[in-house]
PDB file of N, CA and C in Angstrom:
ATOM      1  N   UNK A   1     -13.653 -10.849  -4.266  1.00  0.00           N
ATOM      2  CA  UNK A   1     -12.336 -10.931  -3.690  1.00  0.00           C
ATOM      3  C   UNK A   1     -12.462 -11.560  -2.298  1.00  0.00           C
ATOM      4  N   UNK A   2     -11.734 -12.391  -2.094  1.00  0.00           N
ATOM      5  CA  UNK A   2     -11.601 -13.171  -0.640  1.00  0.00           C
ATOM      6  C   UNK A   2     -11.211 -11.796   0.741  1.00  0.00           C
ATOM      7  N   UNK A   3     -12.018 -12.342   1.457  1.00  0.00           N
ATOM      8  CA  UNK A   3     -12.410 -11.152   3.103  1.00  0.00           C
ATOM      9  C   UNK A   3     -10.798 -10.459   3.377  1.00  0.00           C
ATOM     10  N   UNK A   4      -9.954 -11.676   3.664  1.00  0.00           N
ATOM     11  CA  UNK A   4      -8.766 -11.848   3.763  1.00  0.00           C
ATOM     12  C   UNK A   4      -8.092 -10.520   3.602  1.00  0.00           C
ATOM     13  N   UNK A   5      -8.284 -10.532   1.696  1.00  0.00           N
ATOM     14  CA  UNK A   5      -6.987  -9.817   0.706  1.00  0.00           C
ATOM     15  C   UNK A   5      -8.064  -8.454   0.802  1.00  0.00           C
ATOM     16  N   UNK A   6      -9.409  -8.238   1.125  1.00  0.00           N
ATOM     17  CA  UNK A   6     -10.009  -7.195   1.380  1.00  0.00           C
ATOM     18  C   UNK A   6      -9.487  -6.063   2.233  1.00  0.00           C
ATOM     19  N   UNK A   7      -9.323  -7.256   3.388  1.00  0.00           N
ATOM     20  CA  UNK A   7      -9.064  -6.493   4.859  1.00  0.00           C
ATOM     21  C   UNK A   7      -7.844  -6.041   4.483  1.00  0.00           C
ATOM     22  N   UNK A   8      -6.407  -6.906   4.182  1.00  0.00           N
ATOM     23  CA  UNK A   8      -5.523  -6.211   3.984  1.00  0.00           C
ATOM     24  C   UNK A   8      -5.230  -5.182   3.098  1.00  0.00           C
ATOM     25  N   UNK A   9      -6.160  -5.138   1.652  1.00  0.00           N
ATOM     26  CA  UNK A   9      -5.804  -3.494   1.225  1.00  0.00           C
ATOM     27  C   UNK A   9      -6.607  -2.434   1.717  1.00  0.00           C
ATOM     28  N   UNK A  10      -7.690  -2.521   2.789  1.00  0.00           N
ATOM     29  CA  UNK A  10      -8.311  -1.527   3.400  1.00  0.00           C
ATOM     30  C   UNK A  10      -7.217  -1.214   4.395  1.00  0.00           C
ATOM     31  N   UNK A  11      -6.473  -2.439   4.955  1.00  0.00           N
ATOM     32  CA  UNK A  11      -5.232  -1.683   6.095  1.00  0.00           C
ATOM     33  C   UNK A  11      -4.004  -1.118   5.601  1.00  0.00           C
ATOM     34  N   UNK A  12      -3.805  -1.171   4.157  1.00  0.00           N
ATOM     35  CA  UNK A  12      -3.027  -0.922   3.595  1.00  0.00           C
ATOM     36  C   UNK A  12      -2.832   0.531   3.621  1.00  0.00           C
ATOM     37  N   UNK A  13      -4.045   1.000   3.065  1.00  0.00           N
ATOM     38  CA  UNK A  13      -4.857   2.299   2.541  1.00  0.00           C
ATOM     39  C   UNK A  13      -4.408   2.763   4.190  1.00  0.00           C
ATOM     40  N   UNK A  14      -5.397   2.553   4.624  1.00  0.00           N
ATOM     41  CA  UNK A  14      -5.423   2.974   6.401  1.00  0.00           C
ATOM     42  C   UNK A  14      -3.981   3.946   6.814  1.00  0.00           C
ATOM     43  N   UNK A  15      -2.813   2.717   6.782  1.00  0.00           N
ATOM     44  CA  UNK A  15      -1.592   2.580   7.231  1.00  0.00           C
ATOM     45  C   UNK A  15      -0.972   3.827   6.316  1.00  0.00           C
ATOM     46  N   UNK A  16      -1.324   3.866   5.111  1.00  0.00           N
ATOM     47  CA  UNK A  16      -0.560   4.796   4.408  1.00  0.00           C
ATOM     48  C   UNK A  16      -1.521   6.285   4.331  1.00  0.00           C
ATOM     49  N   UNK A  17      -2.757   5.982   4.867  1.00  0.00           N
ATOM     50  CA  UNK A  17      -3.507   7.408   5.036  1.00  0.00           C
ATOM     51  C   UNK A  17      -2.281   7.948   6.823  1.00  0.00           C
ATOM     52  N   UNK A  18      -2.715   7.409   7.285  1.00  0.00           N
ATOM     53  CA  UNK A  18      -1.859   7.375   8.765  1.00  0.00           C
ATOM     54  C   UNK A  18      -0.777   8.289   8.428  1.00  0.00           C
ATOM     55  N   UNK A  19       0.204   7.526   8.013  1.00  0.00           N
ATOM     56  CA  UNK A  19       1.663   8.271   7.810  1.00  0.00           C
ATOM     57  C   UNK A  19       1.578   9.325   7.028  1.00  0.00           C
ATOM     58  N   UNK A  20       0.854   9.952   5.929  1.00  0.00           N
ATOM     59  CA  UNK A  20       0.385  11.026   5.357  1.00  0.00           C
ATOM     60  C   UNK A  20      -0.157  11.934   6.832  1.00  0.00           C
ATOM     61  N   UNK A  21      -0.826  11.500   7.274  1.00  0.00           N
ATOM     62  CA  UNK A  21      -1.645  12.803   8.481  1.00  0.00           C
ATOM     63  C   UNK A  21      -0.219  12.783   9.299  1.00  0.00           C
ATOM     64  N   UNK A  22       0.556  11.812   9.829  1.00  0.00           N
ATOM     65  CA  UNK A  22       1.640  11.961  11.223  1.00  0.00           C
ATOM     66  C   UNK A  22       2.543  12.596  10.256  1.00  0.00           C
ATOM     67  N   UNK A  23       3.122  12.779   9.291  1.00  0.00           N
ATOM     68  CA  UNK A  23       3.995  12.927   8.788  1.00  0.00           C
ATOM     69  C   UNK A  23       4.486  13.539   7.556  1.00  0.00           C
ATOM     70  N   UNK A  24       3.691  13.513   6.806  1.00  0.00           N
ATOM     71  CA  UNK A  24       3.520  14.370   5.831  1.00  0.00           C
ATOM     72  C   UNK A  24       3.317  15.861   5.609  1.00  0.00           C
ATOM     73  N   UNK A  25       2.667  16.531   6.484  1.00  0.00           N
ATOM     74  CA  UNK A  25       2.282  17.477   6.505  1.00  0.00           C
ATOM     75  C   UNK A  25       1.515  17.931   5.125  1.00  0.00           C
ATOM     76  N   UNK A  26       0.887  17.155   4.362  1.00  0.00           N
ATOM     77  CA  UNK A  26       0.019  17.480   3.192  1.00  0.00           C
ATOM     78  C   UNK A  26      -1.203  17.742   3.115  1.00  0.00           C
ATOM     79  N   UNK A  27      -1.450  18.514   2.175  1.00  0.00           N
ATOM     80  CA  UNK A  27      -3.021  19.422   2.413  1.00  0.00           C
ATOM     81  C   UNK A  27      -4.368  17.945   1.442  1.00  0.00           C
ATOM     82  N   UNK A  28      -3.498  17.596   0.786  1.00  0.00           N
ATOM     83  CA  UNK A  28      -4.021  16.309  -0.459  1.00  0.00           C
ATOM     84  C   UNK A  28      -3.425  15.319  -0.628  1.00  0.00           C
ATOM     85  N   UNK A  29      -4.478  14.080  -0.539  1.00  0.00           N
ATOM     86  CA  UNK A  29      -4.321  12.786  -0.773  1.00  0.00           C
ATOM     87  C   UNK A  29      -4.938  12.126  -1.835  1.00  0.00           C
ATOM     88  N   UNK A  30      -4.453  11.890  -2.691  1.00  0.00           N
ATOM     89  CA  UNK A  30      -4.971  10.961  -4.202  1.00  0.00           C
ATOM     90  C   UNK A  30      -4.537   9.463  -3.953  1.00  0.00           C
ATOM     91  N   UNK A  31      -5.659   8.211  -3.685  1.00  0.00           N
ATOM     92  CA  UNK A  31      -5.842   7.302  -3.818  1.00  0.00           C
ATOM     93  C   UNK A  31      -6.581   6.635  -5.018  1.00  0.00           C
ATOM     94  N   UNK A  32      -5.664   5.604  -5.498  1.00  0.00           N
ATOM     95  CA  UNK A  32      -6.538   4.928  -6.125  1.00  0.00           C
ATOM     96  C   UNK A  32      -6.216   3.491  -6.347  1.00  0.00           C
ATOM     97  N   UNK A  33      -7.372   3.014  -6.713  1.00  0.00           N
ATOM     98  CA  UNK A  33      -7.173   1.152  -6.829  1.00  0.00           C
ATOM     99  C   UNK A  33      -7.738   0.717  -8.366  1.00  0.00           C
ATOM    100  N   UNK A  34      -6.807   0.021  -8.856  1.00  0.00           N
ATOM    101  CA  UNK A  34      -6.880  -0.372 -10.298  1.00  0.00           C
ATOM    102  C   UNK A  34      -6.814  -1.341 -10.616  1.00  0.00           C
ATOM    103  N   UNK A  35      -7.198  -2.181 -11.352  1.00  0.00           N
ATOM    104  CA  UNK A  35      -7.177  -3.488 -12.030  1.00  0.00           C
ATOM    105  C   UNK A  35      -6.181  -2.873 -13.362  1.00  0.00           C
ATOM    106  N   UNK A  36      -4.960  -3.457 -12.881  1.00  0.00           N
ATOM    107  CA  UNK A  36      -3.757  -2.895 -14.529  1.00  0.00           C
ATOM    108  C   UNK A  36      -3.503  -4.397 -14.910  1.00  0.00           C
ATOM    109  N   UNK A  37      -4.119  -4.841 -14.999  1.00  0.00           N
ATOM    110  CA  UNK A  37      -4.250  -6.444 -16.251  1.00  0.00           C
ATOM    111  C   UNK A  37      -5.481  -7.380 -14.948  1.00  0.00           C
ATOM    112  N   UNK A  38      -5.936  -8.365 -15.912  1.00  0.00           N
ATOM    113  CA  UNK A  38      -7.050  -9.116 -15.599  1.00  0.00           C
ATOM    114  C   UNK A  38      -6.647  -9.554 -14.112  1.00  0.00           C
ATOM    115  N   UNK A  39      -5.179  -9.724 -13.684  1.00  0.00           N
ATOM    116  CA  UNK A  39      -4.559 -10.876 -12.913  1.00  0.00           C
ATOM    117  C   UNK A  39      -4.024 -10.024 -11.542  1.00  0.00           C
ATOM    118  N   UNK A  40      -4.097  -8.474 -11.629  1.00  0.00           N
ATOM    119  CA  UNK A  40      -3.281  -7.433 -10.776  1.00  0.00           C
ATOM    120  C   UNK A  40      -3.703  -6.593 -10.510  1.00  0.00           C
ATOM    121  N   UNK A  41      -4.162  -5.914  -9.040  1.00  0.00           N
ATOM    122  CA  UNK A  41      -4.561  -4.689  -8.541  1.00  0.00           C
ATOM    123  C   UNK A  41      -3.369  -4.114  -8.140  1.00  0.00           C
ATOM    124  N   UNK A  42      -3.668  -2.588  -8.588  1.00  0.00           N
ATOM    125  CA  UNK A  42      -2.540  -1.538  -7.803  1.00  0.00           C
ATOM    126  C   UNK A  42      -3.503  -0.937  -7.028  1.00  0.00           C
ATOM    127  N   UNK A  43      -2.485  -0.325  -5.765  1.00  0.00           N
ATOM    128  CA  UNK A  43      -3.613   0.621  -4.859  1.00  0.00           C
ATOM    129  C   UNK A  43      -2.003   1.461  -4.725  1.00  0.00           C
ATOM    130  N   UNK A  44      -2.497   3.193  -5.075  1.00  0.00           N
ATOM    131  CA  UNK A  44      -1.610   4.001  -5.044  1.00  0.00           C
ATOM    132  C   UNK A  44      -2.282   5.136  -3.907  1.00  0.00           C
ATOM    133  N   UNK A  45      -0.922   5.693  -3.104  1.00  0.00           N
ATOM    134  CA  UNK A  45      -1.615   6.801  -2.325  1.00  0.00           C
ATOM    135  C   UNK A  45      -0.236   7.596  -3.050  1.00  0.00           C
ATOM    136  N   UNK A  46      -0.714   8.920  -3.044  1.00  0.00           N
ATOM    137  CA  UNK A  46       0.019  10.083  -3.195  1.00  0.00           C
ATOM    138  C   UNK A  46      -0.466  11.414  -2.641  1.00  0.00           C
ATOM    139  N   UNK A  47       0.690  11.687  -2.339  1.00  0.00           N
ATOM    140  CA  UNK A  47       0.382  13.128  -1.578  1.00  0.00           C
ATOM    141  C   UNK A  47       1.172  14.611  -2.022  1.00  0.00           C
ATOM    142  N   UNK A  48       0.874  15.738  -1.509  1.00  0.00           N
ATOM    143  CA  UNK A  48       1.226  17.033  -1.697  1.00  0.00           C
ATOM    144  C   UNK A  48       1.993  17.335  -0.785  1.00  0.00           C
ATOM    145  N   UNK A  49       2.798  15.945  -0.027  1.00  0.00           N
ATOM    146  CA  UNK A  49       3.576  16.986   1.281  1.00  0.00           C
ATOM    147  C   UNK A  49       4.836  17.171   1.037  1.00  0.00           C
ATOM    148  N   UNK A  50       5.973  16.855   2.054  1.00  0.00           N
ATOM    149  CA  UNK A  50       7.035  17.108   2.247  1.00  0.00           C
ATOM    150  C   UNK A  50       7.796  16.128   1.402  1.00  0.00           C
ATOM    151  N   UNK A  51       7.252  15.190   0.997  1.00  0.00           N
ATOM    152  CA  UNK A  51       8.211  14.155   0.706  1.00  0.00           C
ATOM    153  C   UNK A  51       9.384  13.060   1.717  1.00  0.00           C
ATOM    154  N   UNK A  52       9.963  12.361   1.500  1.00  0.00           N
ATOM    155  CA  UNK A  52      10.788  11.237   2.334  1.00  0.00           C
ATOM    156  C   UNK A  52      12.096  11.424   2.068  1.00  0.00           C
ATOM    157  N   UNK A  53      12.864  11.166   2.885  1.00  0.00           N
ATOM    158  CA  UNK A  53      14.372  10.930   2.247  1.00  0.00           C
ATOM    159  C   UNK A  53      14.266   9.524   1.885  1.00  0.00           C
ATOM    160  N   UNK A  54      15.328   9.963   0.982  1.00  0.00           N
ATOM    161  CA  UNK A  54      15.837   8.823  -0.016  1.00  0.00           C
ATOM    162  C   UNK A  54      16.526   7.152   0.451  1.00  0.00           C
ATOM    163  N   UNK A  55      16.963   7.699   1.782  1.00  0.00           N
ATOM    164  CA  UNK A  55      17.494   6.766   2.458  1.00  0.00           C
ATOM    165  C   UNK A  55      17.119   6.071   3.892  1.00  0.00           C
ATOM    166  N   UNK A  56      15.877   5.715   3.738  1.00  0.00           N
ATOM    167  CA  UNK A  56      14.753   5.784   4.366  1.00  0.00           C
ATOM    168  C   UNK A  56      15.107   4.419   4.690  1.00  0.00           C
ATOM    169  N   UNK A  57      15.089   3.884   5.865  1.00  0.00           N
ATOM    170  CA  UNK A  57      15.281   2.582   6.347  1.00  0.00           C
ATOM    171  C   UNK A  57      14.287   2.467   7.407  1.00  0.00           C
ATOM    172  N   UNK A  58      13.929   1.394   7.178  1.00  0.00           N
ATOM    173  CA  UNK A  58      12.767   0.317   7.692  1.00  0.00           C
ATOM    174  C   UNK A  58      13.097   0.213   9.032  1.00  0.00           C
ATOM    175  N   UNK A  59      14.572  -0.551   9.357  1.00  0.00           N
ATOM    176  CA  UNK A  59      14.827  -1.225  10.623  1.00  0.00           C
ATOM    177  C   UNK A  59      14.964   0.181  11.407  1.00  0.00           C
ATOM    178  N   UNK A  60      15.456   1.135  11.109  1.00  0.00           N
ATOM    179  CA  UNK A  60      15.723   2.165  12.212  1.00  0.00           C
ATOM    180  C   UNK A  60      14.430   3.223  12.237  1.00  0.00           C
ATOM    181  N   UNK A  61      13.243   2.818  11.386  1.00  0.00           N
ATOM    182  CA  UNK A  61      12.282   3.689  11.763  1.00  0.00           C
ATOM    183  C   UNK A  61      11.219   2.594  13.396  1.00  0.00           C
ATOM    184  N   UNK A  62      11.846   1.012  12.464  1.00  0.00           N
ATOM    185  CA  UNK A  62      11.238   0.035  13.623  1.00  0.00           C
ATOM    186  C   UNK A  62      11.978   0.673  14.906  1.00  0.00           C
ATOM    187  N   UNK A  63      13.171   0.695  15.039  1.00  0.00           N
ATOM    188  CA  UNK A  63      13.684   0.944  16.416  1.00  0.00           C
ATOM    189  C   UNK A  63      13.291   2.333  16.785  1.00  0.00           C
ATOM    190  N   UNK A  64      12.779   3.020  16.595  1.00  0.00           N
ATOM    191  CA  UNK A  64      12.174   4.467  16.545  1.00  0.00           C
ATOM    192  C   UNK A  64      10.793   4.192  17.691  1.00  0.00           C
ATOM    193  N   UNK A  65      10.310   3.424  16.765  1.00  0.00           N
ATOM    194  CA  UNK A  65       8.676   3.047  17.208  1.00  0.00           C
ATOM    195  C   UNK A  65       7.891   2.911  16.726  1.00  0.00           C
ATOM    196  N   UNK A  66       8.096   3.532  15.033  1.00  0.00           N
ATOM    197  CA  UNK A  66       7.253   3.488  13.582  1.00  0.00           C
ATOM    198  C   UNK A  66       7.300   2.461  13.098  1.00  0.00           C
ATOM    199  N   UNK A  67       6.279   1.286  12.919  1.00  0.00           N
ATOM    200  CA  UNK A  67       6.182   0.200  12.344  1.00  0.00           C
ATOM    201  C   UNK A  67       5.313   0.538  11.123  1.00  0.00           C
ATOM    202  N   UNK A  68       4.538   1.525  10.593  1.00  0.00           N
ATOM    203  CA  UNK A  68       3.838   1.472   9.378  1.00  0.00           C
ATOM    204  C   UNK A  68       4.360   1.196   8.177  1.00  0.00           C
ATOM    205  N   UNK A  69       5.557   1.603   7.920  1.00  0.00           N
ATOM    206  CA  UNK A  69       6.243   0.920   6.456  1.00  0.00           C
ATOM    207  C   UNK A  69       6.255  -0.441   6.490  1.00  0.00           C
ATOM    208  N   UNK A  70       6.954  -0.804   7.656  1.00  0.00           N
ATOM    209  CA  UNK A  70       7.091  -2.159   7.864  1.00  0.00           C
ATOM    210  C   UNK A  70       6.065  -3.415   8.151  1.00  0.00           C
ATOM    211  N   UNK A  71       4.677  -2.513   8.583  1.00  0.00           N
ATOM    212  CA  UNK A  71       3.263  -3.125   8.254  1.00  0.00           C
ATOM    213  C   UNK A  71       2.836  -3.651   6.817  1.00  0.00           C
ATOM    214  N   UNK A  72       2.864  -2.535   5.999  1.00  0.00           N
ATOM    215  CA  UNK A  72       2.740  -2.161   5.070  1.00  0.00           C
ATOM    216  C   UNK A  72       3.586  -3.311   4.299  1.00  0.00           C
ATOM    217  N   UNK A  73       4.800  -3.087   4.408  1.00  0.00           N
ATOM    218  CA  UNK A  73       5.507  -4.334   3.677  1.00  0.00           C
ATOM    219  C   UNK A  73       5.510  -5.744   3.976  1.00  0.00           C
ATOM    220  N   UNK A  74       4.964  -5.976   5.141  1.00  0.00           N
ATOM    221  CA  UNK A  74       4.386  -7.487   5.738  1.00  0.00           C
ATOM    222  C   UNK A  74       3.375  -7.865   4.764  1.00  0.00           C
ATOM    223  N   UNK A  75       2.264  -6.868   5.032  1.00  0.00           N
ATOM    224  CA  UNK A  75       0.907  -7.770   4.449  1.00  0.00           C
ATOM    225  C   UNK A  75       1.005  -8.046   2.718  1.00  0.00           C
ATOM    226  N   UNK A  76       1.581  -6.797   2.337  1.00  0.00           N
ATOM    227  CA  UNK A  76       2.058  -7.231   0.853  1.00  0.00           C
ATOM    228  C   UNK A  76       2.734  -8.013   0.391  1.00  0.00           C
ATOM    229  N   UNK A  77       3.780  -8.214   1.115  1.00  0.00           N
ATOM    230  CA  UNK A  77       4.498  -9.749   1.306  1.00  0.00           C
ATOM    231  C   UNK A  77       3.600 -10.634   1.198  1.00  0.00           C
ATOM    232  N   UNK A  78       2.989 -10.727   2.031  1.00  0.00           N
ATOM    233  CA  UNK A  78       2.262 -12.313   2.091  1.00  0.00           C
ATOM    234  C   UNK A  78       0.985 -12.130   1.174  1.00  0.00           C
ATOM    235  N   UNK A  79       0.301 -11.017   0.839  1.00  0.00           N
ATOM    236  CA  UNK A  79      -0.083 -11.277  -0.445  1.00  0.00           C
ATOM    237  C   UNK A  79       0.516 -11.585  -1.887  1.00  0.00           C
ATOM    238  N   UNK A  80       2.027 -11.718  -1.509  1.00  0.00           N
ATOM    239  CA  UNK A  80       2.641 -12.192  -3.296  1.00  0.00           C
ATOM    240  C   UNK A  80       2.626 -10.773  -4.078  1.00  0.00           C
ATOM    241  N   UNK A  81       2.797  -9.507  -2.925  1.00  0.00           N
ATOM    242  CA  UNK A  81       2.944  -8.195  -4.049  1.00  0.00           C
ATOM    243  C   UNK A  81       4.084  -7.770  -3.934  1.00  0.00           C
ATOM    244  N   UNK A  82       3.972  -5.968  -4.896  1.00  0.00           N
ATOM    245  CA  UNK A  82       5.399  -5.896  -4.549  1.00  0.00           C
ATOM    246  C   UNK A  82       4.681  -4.078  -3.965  1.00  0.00           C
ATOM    247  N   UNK A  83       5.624  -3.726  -3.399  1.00  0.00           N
ATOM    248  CA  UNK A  83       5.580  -2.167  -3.156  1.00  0.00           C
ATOM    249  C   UNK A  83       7.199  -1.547  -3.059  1.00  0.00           C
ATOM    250  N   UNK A  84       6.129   0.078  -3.340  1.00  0.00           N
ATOM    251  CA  UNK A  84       7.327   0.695  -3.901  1.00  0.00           C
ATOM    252  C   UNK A  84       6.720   2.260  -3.253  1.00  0.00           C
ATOM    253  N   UNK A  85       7.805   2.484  -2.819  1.00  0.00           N
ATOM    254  CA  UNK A  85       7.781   4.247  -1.889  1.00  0.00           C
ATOM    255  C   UNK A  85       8.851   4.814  -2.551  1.00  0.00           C
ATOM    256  N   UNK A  86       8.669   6.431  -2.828  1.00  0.00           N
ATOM    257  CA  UNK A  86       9.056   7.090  -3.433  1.00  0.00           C
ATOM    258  C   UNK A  86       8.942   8.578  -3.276  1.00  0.00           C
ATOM    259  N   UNK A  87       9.803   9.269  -3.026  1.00  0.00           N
ATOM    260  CA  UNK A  87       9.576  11.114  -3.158  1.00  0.00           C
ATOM    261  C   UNK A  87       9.203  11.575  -4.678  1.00  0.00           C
ATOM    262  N   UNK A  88       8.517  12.426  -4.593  1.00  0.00           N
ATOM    263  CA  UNK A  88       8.056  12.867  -6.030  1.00  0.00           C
ATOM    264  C   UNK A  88       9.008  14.209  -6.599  1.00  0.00           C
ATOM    265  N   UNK A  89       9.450  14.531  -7.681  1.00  0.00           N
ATOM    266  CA  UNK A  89      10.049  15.797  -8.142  1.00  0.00           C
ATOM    267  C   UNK A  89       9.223  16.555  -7.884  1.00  0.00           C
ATOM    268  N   UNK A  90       7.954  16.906  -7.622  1.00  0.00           N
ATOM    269  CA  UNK A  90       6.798  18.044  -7.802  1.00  0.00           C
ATOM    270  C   UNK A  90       6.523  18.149  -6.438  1.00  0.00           C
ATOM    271  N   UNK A  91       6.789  17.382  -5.228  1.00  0.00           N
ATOM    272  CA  UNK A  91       6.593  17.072  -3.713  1.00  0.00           C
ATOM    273  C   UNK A  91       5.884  16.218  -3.118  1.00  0.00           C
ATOM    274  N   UNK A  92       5.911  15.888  -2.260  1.00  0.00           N
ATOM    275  CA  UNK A  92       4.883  14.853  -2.180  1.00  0.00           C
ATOM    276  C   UNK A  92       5.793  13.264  -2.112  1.00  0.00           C
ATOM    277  N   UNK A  93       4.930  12.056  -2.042  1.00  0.00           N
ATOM    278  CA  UNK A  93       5.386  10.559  -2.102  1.00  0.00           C
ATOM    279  C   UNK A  93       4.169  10.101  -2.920  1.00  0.00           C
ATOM    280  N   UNK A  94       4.693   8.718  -3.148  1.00  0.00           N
ATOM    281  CA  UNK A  94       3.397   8.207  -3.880  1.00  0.00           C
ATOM    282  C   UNK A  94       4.015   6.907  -2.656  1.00  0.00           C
ATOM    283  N   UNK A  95       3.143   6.283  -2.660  1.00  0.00           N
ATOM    284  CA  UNK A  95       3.274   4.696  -2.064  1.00  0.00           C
ATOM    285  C   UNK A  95       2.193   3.578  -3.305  1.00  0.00           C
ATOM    286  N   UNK A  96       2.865   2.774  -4.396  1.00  0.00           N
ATOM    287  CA  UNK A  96       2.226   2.254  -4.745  1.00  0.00           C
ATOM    288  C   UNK A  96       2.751   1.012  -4.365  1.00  0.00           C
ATOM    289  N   UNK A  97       1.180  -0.094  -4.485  1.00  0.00           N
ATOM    290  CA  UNK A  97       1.618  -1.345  -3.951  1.00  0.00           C
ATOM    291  C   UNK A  97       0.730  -2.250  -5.488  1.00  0.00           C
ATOM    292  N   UNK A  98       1.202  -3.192  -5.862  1.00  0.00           N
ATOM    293  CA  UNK A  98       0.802  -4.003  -6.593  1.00  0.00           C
ATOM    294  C   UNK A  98       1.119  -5.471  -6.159  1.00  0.00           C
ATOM    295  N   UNK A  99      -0.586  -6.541  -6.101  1.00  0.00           N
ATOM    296  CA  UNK A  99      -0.498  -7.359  -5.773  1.00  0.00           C
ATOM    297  C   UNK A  99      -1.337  -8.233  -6.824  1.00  0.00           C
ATOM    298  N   UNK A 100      -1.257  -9.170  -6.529  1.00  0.00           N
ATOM    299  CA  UNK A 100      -2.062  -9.980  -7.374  1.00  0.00           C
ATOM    300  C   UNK A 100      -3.572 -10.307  -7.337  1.00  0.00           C
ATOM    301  N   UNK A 101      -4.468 -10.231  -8.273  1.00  0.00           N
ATOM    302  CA  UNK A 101      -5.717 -10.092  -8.126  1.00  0.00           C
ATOM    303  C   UNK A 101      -6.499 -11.738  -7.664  1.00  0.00           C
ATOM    304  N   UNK A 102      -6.885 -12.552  -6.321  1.00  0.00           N
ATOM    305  CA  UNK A 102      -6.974 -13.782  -6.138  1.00  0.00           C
ATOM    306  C   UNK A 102      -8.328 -14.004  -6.699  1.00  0.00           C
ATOM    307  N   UNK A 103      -8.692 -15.312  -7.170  1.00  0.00           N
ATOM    308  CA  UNK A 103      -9.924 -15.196  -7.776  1.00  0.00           C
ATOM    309  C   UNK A 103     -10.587 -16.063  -6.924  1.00  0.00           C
ATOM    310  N   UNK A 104     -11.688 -15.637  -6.809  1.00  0.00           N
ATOM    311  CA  UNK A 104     -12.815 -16.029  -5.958  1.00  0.00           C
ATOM    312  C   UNK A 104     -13.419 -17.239  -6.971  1.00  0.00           C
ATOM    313  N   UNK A 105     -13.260 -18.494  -6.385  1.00  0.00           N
ATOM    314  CA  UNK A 105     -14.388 -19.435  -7.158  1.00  0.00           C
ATOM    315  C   UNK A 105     -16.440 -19.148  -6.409  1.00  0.00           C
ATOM    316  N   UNK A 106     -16.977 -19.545  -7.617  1.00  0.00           N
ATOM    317  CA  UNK A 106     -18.297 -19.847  -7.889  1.00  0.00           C
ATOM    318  C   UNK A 106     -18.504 -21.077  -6.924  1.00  0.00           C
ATOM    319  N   UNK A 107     -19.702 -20.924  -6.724  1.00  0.00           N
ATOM    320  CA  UNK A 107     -19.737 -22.507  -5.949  1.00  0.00           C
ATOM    321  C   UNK A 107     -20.273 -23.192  -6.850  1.00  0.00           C
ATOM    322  N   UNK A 108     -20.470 -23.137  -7.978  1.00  0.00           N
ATOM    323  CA  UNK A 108     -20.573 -24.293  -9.007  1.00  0.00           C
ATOM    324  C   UNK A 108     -19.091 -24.818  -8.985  1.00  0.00           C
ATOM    325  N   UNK A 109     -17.905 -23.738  -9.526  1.00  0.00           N
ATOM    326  CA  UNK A 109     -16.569 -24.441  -9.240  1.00  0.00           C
ATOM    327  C   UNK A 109     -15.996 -25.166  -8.512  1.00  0.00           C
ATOM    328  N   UNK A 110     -16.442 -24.670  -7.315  1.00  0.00           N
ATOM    329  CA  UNK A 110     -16.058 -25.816  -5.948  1.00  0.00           C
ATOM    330  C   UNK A 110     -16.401 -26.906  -6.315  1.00  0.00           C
ATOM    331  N   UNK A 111     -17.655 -27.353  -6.542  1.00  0.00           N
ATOM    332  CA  UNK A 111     -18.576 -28.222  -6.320  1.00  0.00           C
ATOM    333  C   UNK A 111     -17.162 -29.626  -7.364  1.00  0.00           C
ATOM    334  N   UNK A 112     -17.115 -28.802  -8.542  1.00  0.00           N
ATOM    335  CA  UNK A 112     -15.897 -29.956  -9.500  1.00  0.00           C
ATOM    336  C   UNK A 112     -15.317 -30.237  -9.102  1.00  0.00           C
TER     337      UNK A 112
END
């Protein structure tokens, strides 16, 4: 995988471990990263906390001072993904993000 799309789902992870510890108040965090077809990684965080309201807006958490959603939805942006935040019925959020898996050429490939 290119350094790039590395760095950004390690800050991804990061950003959404973050807001789980400031905010969540949850005792457990379940991460995981998946290849769900040849062409697409998901990276999911979920937690045991409080959960989000439903009507959770971006621009007025920016004017707050909280930019992590809005981090979060930058870099996935410009990786060509999509994400999706959510309260859970059982408690808790999940934050899953799905982006596209970039393929690293061989340097035999280059070389063509």
């Amino acid at each position: 995988m290119p350094e790039d799309t590395e760095l950004s789902i390690y800050r991804i992870i990061q950003e959404g471990l973050n807001n789980v510890w400031h905010h969540a108040g949850a005792s457990k965090v379940f991460i995981s990263l998946l290849h769900t077809s040849p062409r697409t990684l998901r990276v999911s965080l979920q937690d045991n906390g409080t959960g989000m309201d439903d009507d959770l807006d971006y621009k007025v958490l920016a004017a707050n001072g909280h930019y992590g959603l809005s981090g979060i939805s930058e870099r996935v942006s410009l990786l060509g993904g999509r994400m999706h935040l959510q309260s859970l019925s059982e408690g808790g959020a999940q934050l899953m993000v799905e982006i596209p898996h970039p393929r690293v050429l061989t340097a035999k490939e280059m070389v063509k």
